[in-house]
C-alpha atoms as a PDB file:
ATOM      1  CA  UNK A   1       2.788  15.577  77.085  1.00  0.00           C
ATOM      2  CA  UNK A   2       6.356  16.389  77.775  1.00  0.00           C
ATOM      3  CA  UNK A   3       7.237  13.523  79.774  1.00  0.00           C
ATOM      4  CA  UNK A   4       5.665  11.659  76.800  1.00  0.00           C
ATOM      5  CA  UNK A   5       7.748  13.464  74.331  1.00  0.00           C
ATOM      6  CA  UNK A   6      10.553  12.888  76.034  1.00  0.00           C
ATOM      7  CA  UNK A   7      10.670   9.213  76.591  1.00  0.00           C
ATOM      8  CA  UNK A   8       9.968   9.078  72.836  1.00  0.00           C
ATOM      9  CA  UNK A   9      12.698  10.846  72.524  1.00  0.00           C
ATOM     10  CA  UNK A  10      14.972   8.595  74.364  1.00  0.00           C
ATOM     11  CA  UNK A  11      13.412   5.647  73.101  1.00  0.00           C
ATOM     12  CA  UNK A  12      14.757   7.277  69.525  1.00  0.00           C
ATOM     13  CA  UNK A  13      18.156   7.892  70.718  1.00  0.00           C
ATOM     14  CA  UNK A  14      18.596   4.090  72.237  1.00  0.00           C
ATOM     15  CA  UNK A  15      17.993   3.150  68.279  1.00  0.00           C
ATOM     16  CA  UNK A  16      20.011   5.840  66.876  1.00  0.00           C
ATOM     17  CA  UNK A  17      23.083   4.435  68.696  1.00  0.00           C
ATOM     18  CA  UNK A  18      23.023   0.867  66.905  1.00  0.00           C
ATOM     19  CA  UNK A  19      24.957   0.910  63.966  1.00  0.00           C
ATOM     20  CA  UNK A  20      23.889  -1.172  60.703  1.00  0.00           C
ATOM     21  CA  UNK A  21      26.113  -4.230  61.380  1.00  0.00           C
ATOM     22  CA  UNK A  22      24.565  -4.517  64.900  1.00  0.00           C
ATOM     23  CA  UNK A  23      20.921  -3.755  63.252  1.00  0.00           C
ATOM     24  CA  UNK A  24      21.252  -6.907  61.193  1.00  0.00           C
ATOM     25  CA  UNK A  25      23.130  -9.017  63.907  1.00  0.00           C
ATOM     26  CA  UNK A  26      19.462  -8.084  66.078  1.00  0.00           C
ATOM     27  CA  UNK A  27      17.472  -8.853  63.048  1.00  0.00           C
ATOM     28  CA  UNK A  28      19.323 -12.049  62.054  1.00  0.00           C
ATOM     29  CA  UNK A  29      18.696 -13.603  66.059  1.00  0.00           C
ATOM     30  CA  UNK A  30      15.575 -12.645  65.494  1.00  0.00           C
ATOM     31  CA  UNK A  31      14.978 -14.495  62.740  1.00  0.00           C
ATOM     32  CA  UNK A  32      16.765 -17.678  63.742  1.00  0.00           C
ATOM     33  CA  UNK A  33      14.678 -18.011  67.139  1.00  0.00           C
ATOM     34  CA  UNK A  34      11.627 -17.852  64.465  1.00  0.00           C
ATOM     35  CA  UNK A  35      13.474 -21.118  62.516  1.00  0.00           C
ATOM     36  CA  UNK A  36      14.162 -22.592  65.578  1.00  0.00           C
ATOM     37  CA  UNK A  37      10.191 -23.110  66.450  1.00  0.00           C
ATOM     38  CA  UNK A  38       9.165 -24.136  63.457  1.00  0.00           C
ATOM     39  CA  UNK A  39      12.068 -26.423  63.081  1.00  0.00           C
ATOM     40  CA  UNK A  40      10.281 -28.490  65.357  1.00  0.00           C
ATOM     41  CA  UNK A  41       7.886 -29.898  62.501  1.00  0.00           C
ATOM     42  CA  UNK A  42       8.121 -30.771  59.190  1.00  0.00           C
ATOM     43  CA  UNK A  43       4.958 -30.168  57.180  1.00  0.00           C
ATOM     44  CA  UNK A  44       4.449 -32.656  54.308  1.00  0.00           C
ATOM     45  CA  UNK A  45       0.904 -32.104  52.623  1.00  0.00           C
ATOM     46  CA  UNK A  46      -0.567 -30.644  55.428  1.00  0.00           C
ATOM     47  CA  UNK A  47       0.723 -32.913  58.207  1.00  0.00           C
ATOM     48  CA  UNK A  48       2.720 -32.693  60.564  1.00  0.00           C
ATOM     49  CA  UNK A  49       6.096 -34.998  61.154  1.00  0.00           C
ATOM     50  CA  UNK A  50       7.986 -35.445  63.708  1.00  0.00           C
ATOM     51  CA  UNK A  51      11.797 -34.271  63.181  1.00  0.00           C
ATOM     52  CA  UNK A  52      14.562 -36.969  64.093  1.00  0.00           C
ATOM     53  CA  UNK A  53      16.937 -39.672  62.412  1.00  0.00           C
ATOM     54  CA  UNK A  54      15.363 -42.384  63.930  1.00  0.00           C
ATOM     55  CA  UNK A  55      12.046 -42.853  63.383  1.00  0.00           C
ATOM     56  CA  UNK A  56       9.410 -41.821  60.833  1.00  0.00           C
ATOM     57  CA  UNK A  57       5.853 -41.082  62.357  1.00  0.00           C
ATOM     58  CA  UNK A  58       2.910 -40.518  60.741  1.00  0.00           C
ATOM     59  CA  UNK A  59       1.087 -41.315  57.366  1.00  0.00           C
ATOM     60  CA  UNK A  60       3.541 -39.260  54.800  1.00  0.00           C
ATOM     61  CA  UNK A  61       3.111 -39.570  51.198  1.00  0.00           C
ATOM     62  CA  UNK A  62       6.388 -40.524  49.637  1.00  0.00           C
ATOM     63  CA  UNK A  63       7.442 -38.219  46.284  1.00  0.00           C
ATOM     64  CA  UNK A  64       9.323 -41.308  45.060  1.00  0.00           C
ATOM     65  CA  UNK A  65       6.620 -43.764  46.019  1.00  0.00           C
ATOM     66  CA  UNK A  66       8.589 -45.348  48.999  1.00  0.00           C
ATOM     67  CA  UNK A  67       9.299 -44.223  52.501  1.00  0.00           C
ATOM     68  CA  UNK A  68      12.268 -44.747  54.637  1.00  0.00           C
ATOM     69  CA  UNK A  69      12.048 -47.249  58.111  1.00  0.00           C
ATOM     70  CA  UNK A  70      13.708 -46.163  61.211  1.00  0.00           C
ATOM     71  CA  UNK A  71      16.369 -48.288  63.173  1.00  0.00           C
ATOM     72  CA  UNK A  72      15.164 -51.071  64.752  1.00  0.00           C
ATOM     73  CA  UNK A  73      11.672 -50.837  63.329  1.00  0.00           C
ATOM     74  CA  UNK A  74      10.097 -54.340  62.369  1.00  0.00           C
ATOM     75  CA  UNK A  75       7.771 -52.906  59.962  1.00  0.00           C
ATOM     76  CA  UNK A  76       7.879 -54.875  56.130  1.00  0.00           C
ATOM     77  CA  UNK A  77       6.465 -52.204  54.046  1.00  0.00           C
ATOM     78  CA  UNK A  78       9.608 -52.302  51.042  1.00  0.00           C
ATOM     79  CA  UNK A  79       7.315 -49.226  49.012  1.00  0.00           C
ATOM     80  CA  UNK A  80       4.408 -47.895  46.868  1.00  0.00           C
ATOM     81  CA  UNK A  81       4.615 -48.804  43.545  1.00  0.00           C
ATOM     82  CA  UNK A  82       5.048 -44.851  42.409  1.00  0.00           C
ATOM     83  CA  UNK A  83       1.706 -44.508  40.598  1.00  0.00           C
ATOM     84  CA  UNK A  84      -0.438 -41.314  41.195  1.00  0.00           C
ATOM     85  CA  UNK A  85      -3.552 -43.436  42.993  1.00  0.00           C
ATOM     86  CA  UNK A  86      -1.000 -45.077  46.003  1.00  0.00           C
ATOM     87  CA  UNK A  87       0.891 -41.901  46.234  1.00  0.00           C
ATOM     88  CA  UNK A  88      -1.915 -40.653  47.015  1.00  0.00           C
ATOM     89  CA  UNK A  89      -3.172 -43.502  49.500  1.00  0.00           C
ATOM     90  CA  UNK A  90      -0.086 -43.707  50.920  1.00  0.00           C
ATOM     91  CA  UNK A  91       2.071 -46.530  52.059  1.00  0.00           C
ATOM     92  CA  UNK A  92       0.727 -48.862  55.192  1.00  0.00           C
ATOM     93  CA  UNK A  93       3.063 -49.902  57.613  1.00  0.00           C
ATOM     94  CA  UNK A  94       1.224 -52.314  59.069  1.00  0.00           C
ATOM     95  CA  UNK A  95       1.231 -55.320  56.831  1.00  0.00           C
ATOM     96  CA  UNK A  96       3.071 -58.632  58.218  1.00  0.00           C
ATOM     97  CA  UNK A  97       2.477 -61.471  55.492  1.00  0.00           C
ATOM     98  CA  UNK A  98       4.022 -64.732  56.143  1.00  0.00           C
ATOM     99  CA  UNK A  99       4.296 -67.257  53.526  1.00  0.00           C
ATOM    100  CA  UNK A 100       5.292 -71.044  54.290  1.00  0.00           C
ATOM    101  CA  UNK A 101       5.261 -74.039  52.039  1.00  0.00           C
ATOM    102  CA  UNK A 102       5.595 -78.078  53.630  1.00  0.00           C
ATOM    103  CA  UNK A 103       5.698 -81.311  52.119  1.00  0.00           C
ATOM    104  CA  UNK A 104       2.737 -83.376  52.533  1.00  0.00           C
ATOM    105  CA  UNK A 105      -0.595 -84.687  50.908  1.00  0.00           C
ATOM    106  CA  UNK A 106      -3.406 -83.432  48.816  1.00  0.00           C
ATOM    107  CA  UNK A 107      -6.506 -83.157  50.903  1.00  0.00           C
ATOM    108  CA  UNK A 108      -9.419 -85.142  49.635  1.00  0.00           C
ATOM    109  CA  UNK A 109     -12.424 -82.691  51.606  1.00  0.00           C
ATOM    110  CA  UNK A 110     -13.102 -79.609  50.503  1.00  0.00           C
ATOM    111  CA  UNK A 111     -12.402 -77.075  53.424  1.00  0.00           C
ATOM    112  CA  UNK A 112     -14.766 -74.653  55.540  1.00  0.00           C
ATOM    113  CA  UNK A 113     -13.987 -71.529  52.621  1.00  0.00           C
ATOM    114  CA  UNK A 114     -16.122 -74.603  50.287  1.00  0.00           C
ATOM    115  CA  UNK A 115     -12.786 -74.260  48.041  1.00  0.00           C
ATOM    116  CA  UNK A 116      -9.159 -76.414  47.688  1.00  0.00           C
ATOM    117  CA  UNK A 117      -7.121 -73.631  45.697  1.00  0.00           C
ATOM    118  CA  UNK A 118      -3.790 -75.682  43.901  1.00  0.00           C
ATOM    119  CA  UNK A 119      -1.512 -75.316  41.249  1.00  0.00           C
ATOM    120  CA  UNK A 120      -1.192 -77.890  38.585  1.00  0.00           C
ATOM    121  CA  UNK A 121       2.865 -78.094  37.005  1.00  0.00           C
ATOM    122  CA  UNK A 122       2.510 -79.712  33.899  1.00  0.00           C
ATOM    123  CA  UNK A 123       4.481 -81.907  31.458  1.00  0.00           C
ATOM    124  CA  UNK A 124       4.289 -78.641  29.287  1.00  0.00           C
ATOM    125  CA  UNK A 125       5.003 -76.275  32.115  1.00  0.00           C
ATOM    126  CA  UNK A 126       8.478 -76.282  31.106  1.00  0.00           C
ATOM    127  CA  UNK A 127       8.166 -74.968  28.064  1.00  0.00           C
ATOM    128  CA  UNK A 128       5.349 -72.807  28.188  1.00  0.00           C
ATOM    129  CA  UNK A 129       5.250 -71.391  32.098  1.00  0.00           C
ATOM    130  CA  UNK A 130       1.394 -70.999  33.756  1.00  0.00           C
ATOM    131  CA  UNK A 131       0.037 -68.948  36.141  1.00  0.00           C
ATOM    132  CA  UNK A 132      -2.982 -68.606  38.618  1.00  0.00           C
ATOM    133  CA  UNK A 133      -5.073 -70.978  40.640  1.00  0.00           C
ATOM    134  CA  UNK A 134      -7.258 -74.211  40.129  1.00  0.00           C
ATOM    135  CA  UNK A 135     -10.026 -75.006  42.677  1.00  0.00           C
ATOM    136  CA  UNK A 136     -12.599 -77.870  43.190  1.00  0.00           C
ATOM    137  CA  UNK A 137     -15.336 -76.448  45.084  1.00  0.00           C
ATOM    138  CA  UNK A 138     -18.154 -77.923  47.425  1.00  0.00           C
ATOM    139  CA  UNK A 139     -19.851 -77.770  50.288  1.00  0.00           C
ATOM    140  CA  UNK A 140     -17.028 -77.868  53.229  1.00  0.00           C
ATOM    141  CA  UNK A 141     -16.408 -81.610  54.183  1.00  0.00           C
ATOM    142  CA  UNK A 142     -17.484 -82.775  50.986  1.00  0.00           C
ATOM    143  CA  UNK A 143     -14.818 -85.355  48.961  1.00  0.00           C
ATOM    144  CA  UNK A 144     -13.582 -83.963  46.300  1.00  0.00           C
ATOM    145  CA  UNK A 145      -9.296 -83.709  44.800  1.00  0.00           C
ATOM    146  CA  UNK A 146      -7.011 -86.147  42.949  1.00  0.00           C
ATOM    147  CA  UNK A 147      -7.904 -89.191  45.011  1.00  0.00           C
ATOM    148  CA  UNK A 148      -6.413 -90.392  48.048  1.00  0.00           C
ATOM    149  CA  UNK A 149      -2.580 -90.405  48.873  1.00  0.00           C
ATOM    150  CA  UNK A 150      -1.767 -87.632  46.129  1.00  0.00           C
ATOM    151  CA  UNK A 151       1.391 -86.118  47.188  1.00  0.00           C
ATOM    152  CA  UNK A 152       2.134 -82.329  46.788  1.00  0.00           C
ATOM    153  CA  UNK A 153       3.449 -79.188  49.014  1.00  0.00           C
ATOM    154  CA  UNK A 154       0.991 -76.821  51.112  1.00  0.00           C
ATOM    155  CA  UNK A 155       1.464 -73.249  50.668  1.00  0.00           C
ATOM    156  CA  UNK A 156       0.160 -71.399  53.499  1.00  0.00           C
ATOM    157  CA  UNK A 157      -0.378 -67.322  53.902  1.00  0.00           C
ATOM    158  CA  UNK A 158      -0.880 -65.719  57.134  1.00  0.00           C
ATOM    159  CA  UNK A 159      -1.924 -62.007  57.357  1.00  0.00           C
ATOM    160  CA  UNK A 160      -0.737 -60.927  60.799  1.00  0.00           C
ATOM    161  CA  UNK A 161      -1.981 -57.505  60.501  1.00  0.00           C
ATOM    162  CA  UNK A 162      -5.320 -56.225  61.504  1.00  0.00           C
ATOM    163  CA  UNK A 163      -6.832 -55.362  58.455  1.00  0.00           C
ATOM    164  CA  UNK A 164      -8.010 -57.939  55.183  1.00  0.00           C
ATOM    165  CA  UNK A 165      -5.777 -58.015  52.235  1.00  0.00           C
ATOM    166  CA  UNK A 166      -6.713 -57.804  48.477  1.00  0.00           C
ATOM    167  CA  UNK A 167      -6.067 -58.805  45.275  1.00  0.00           C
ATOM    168  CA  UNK A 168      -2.182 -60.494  46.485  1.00  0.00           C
ATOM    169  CA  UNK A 169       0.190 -61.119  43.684  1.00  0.00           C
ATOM    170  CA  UNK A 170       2.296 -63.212  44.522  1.00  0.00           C
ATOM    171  CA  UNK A 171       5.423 -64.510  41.402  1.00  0.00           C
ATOM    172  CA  UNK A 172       6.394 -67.557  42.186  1.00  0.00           C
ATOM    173  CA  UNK A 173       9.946 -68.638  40.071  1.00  0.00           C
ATOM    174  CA  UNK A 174      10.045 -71.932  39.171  1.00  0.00           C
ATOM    175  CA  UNK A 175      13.257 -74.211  37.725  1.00  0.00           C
ATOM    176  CA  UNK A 176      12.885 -77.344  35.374  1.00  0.00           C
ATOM    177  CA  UNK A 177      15.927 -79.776  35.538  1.00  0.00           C
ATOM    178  CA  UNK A 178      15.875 -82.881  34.308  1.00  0.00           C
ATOM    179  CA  UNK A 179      15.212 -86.132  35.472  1.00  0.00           C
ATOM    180  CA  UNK A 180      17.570 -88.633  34.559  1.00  0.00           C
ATOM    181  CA  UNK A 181      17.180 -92.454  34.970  1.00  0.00           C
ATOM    182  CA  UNK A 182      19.635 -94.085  37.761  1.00  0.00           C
ATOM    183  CA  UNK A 183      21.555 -97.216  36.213  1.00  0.00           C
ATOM    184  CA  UNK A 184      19.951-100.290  37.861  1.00  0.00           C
ATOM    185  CA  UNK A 185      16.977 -98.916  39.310  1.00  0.00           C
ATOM    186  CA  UNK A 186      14.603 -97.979  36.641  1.00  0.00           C
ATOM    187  CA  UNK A 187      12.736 -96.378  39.464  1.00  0.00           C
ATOM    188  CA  UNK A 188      15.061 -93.814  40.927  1.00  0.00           C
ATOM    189  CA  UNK A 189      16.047 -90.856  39.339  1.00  0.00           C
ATOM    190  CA  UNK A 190      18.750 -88.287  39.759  1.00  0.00           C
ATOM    191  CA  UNK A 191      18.885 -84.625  38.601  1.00  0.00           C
ATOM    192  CA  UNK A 192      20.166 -83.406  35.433  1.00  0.00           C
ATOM    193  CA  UNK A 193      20.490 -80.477  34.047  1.00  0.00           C
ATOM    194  CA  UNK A 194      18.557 -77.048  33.786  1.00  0.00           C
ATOM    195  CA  UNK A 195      15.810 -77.249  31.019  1.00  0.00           C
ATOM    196  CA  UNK A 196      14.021 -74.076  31.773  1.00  0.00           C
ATOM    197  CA  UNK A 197      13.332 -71.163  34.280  1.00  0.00           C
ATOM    198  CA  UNK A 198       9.708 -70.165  34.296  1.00  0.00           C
ATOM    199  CA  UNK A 199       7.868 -67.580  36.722  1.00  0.00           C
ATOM    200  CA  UNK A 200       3.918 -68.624  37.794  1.00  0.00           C
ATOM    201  CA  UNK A 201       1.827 -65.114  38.981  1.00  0.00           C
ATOM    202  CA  UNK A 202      -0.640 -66.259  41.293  1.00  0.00           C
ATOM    203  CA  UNK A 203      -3.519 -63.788  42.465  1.00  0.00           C
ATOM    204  CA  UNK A 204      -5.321 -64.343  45.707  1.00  0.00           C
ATOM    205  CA  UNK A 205      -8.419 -62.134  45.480  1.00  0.00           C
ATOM    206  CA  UNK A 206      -8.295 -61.942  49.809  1.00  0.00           C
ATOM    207  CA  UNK A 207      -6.524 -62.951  53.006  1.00  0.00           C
ATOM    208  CA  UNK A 208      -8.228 -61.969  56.350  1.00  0.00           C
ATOM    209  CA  UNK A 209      -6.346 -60.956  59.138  1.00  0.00           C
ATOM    210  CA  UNK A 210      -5.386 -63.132  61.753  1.00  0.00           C
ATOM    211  CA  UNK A 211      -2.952 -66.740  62.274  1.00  0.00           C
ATOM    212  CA  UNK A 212      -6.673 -68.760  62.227  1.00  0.00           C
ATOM    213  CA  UNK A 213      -7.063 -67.635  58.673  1.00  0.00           C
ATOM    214  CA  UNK A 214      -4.419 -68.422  56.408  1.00  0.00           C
ATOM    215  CA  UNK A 215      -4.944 -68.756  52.766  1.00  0.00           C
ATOM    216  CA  UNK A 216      -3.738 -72.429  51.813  1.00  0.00           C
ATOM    217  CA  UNK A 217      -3.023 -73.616  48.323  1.00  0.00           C
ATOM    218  CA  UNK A 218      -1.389 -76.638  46.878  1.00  0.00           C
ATOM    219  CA  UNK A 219       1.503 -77.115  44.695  1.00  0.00           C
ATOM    220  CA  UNK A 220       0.832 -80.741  42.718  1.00  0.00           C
ATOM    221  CA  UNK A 221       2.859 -81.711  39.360  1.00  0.00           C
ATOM    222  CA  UNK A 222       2.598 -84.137  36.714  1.00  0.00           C
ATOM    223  CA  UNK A 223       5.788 -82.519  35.224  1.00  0.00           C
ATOM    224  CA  UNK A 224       8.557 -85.661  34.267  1.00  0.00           C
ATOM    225  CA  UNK A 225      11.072 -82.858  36.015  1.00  0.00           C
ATOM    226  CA  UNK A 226      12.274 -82.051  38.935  1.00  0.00           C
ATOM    227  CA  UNK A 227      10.905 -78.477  39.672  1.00  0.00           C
ATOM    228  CA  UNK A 228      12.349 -75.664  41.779  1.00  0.00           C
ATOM    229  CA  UNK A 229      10.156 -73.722  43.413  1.00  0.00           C
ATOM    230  CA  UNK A 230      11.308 -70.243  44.852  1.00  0.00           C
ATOM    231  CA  UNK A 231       8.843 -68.114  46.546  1.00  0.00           C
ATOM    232  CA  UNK A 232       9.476 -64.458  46.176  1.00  0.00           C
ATOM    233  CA  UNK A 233      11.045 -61.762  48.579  1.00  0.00           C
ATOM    234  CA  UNK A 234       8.137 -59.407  47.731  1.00  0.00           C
ATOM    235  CA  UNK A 235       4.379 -59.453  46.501  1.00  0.00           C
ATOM    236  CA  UNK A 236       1.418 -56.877  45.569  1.00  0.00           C
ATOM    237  CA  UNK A 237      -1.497 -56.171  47.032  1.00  0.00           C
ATOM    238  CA  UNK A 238      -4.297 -54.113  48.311  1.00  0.00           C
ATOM    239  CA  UNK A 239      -4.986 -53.309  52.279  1.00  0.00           C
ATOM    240  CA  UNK A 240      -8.703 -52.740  53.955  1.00  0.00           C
ATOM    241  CA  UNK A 241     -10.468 -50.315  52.739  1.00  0.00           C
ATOM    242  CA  UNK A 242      -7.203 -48.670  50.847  1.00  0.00           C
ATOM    243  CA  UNK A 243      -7.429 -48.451  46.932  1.00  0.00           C
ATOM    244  CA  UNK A 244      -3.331 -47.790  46.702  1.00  0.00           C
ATOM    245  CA  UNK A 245      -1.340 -50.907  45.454  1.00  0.00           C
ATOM    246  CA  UNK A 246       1.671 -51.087  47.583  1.00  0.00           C
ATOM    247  CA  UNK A 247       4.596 -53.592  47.874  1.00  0.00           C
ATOM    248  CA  UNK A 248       5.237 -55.582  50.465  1.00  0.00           C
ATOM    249  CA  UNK A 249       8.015 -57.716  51.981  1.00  0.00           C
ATOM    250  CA  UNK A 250       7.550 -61.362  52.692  1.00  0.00           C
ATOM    251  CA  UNK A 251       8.246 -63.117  56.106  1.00  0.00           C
ATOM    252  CA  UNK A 252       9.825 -66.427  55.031  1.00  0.00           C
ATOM    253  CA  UNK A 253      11.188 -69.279  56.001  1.00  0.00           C
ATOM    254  CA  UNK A 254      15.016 -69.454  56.367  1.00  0.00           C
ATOM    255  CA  UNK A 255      14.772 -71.413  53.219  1.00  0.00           C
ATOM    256  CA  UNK A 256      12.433 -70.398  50.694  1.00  0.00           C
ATOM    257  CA  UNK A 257      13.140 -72.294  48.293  1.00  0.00           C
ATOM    258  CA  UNK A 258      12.225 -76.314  47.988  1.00  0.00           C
ATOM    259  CA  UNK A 259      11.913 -79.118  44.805  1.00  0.00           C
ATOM    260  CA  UNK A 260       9.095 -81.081  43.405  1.00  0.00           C
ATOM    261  CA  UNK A 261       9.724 -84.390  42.747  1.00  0.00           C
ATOM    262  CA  UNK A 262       9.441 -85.498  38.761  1.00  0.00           C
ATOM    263  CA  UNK A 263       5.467 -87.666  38.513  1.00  0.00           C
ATOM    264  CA  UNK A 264       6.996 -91.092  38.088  1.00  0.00           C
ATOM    265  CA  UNK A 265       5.098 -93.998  39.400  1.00  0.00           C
ATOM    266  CA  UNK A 266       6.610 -95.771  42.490  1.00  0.00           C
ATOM    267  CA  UNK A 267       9.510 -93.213  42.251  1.00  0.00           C
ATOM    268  CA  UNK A 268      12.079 -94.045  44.536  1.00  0.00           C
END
């Protein structure tokens, strides 16, 4: 019991020779190793994060509605739209939605989906705007559309991600300028100047994943303009099985933008 005694005793002497300033020094080292191991992770809603500059990993709900992409990532995601139900869901990083547009000629067959989706720009488009799709429908290989040789653009959307996409808002801006009649060749025109800038909302209700599954839509007018068609940087929409609406960046082409020729007959 002495021996005991005594090393508590010595134990209590070791202590009494610290004074305060080296008491808190001890406690403060103490304290910062603690930091130091936790430092490690970032909790965010009961996950954990990765620390670092770089990169961003993991499925972290944003308190502005938009999250931050690392250096050199290739991901498109631009944000959440900040409402309670996608702050919530959180933002995807995995969308990669290309949208294309190229000159050619209204199909007269109804494709496999048994629908031809198109947009009509009308004489009174100018004025008053439009929005959404037309379809004829059919069975797939049936004839159906505005007749043979109708010219107009082809829009295409490819969803290069794994997962189906819903309910895609897409705002394409469009530009009226006039058409004015060339001296000498009452078939030609030239353009003139801006009448009107309109924007069309389209809504695609779904685009499956994959390049062999675009979602195709024409662009036909009967407008006497010339129309400017600008496809936007960013669109809407809803991913899989995920209720959040988030925003996403387009892939486009260098040029996004193109015109549509005025509907004169035998225009030149």
């Amino acid at each position: 019991m002495a021996a005991g005694s005594g090393a508590e005793l010595v134990r209590g002497k070791k202590m009494a020779k610290l004074t305060p300033l080296q008491k808190a020094s001890a406690i403060a080292g103490i304290i910062a190793a603690v930091v130091g191991v936790l430092g490690v992770f970032k909790w965010n809603n009961g996950q954990s994060v990765k620390s670092g500059t770089d990169n961003v990993q993991g499925n972290v709900r944003a308190s502005r509605g938009s999250v931050s992409v690392g250096h050199g990532s290739s991901v498109n995601i631009v944000s959440s739209i900040g409402n309670p139900e996608a702050e919530r869901g959180g933002v995807r990083s995995e969308v990669s939605l290309f949208l294309e547009c190229n000159f050619g000629t209204f199909p007269t067959v109804i494709s496999r989906s048994g629908k031809n989706y198109f947009m009509e720009i009308r004489g009174s488009s100018g004025e008053y705007g439009g929005d959404g799709l037309a379809y004829f429908f059919g069975p797939a290989g049936s004839t159906a559309g505005f007749g043979p040789g109708q010219l107009a653009y082809e829009c295409n959307l490819i969803n290069y991600g794994a997962t189906p996409l819903f309910n895609v808002q897409v705002p394409l801006g469009l530009t009226f300028k006039e058409a004015r009649t060339v001296p000498g060749q009452p078939n030609a025109r030239q353009i003139g100047a801006i009448r009107s800038h309109r924007e069309w909302p389209i809504v695609i209700p779904k685009i499956d994943a994959g390049r062999d599954n675009p979602f195709a839509f024409y662009i036909k007018s009967t407008s006497p303009d010339f129309v400017d068609v600008r496809l936007p940087q960013n669109v809407t929409l809803q991913q899989g099985g995920n209720q959040a609406t988030i925003t996403v960046r387009l892939i486009l082409p260098l040029n996004p933008s193109f015109t549509v020729n005025p509907d004169v007959p035998n225009l030149q």
